[in-house]
Protein backbone atom coordinates (compact mmCIF):
# COMPACT_ATOMS: atom_id res chain seq x y z
CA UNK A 1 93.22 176.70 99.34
CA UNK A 2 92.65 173.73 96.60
CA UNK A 3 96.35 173.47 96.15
CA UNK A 4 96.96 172.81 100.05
CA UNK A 5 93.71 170.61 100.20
CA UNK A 6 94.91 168.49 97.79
CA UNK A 7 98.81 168.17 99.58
CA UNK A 8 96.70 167.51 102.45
CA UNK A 9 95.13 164.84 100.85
CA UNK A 10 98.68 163.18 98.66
CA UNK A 11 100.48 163.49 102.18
CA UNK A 12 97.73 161.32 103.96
CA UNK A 13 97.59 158.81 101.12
CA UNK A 14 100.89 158.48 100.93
CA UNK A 15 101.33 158.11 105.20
CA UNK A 16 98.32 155.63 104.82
CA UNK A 17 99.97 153.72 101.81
CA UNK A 18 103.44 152.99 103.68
CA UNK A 19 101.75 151.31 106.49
CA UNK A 20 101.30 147.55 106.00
CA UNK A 21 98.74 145.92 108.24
CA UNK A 22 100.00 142.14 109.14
CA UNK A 23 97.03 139.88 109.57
CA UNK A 24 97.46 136.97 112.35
CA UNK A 25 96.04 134.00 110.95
CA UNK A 26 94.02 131.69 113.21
CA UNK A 27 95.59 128.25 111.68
CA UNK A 28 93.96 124.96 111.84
CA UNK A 29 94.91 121.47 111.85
CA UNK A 30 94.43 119.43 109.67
CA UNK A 31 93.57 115.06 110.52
CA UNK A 32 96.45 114.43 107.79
CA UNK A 33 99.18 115.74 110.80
CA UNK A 34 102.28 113.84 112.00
CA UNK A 35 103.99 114.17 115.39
CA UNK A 36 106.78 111.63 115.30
CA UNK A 37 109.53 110.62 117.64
CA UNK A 38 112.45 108.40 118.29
CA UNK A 39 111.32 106.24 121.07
CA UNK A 40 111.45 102.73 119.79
CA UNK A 41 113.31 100.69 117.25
CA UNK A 42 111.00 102.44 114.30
CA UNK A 43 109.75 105.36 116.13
CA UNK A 44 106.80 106.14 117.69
CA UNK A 45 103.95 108.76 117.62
CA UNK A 46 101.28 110.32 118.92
CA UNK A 47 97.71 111.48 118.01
CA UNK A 48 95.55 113.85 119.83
CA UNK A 49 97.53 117.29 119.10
CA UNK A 50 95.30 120.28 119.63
CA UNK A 51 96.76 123.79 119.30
CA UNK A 52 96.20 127.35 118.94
CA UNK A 53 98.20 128.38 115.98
CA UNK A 54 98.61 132.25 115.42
CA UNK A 55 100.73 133.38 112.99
CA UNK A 56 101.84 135.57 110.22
CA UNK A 57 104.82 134.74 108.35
CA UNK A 58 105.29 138.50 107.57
CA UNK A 59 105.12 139.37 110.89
CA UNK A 60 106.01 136.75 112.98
CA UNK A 61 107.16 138.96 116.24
CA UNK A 62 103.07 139.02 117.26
CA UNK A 63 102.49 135.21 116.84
CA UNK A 64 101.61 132.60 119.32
CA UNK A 65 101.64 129.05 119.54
CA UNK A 66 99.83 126.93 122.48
CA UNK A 67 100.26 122.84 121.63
CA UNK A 68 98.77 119.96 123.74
CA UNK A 69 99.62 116.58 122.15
CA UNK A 70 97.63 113.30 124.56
CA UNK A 71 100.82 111.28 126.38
CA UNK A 72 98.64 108.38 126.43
CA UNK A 73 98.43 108.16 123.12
CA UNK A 74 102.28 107.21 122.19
CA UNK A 75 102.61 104.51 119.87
CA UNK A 76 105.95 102.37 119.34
CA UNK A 77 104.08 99.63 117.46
CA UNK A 78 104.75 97.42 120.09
CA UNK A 79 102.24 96.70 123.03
CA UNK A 80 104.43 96.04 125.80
CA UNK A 81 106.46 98.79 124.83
CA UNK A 82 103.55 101.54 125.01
CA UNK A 83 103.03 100.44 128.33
CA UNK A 84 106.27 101.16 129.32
CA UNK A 85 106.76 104.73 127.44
CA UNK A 86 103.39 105.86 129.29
CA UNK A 87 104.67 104.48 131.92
CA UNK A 88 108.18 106.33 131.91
CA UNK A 89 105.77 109.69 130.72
CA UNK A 90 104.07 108.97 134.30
CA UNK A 91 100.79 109.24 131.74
CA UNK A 92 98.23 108.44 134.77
CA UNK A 93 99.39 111.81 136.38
CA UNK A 94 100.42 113.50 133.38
CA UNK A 95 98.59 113.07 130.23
CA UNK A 96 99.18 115.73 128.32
CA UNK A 97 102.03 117.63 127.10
CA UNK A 98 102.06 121.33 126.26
CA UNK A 99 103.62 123.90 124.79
CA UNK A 100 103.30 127.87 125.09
CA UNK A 101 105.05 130.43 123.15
CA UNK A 102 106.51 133.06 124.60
CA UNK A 103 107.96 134.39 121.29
CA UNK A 104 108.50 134.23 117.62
CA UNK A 105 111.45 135.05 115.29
CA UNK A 106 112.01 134.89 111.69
CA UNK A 107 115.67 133.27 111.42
CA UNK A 108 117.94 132.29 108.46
CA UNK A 109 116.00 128.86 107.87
CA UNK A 110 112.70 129.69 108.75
CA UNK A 111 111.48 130.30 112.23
CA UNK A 112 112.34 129.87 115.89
CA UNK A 113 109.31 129.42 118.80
CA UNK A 114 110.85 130.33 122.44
CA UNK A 115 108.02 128.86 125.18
CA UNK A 116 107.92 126.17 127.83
CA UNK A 117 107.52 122.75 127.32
CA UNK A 118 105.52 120.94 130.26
CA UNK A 119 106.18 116.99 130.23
CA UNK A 120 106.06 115.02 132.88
CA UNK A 121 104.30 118.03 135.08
CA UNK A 122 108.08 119.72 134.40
CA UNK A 123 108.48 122.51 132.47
CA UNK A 124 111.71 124.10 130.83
CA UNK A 125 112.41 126.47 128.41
CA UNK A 126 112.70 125.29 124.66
CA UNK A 127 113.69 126.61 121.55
CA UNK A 128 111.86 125.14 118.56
CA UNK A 129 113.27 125.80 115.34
CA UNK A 130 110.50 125.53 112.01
CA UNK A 131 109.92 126.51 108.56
CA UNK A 132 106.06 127.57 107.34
CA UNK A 133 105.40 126.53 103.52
CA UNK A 134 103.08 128.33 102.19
CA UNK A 135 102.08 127.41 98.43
CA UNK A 136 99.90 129.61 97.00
CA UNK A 137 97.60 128.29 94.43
CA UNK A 138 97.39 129.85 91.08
CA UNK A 139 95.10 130.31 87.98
CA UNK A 140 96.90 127.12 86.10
CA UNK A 141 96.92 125.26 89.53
CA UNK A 142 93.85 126.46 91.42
CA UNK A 143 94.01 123.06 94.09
CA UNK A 144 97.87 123.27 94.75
CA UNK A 145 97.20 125.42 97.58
CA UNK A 146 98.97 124.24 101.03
CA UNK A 147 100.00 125.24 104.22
CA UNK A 148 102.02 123.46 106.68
CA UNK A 149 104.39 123.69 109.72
CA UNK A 150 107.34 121.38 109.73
CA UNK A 151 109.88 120.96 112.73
CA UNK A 152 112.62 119.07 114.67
CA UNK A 153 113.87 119.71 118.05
CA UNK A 154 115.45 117.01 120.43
CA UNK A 155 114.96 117.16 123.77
CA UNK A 156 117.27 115.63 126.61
CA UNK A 157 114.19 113.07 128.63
CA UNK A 158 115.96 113.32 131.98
CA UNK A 159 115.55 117.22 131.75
CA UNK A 160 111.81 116.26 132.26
CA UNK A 161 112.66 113.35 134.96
CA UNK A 162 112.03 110.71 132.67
CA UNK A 163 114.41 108.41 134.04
CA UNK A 164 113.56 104.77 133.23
CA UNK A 165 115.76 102.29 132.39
CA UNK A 166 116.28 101.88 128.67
CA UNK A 167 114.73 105.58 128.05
CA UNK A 168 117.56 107.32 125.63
CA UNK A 169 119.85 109.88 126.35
CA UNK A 170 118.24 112.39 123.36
CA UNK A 171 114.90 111.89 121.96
CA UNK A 172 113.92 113.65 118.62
CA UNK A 173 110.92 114.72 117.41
CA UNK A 174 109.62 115.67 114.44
CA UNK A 175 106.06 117.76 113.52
CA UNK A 176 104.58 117.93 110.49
CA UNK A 177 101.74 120.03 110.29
CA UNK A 178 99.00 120.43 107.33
CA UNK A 179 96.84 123.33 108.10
CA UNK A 180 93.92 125.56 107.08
CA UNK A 181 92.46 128.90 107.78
């Protein structure tokens, strides 16, 4: 009776041991963030992201990312030109653009978000390729601890009717995103 009490007991251990439970991490920004893109002759970029970042880079399947970024923030360094790229954005009638996953895969160079981007009150499928650094910090190096989301995806403007004159065929942009948990 001991003997099968105590297989019992090794097989459950063992069923319990080869299960790995995959925390989702409820990510925040950090004010250090970057969301940069290639309207203008040295860029441009925005403030006022908020987002909803869920994710486990061990098991990135269950993740989710929602991303609001305010339109009317866009800044070329150039008055007149603001006024024109919120103007092209259609920013009285559209100030924000969002983003919603719809799903997460690990790929060969880090990670791939499918969702819908909504800009200019159109929204199309995307697929938004980024990497998650995650330096751990150790005994030597207790404060080299960081996390952050990096990513580039160029999107074609008069997908999302953004038509005006002088608005360029491809516009890239680039995230870079500190975070904390």
């Amino acid at each position: 009776m001991n003997k099968i009490k105590l297989l019992i007991g090794a097989i459950t251990i063992s069923l319990a041991s080869s299960f790995t439970v995959f925390q989702i991490v409820n990510w925040k920004i950090k004010s250090d963030y970057s969301v940069k893109c290639s309207i203008g002759m040295n860029g441009s970029t925005f403030s006022g992201l908020n987002a909803v970042i869920l994710f486990n880079e061990e098991d990135p399947e269950r993740s989710k990312i929602t991303a609001s970024i305010d339109a009317t923030t866009i800044n070329t360094g150039n008055v007149e030109m603001n006024e024109h790229a919120k103007e092209a954005l259609n920013t009285l009638l559209f100030p924000v653009i969002t983003f919603v996953s719809t799903s997460i895969k690990k790929t060969n160079n880090g990670y791939e978000a499918s969702g819908n981007l909504t800009l200019k009150g159109v929204t199309k499928p995307i697929k938004f390729p980024f990497y998650f650094d995650s330096k751990k910090a150790s005994a030597l190096f207790p404060f080299t601890a960081k996390e952050i989301f990096k990513g580039v995806i160029t999107i074609t403007p008069k997908d999302f009717s953004i038509t005006r004159k002088g608005t360029p065929d491809l516009v890239t942009i680039e995230l870079t995103i500190p975070v904390t948990k």
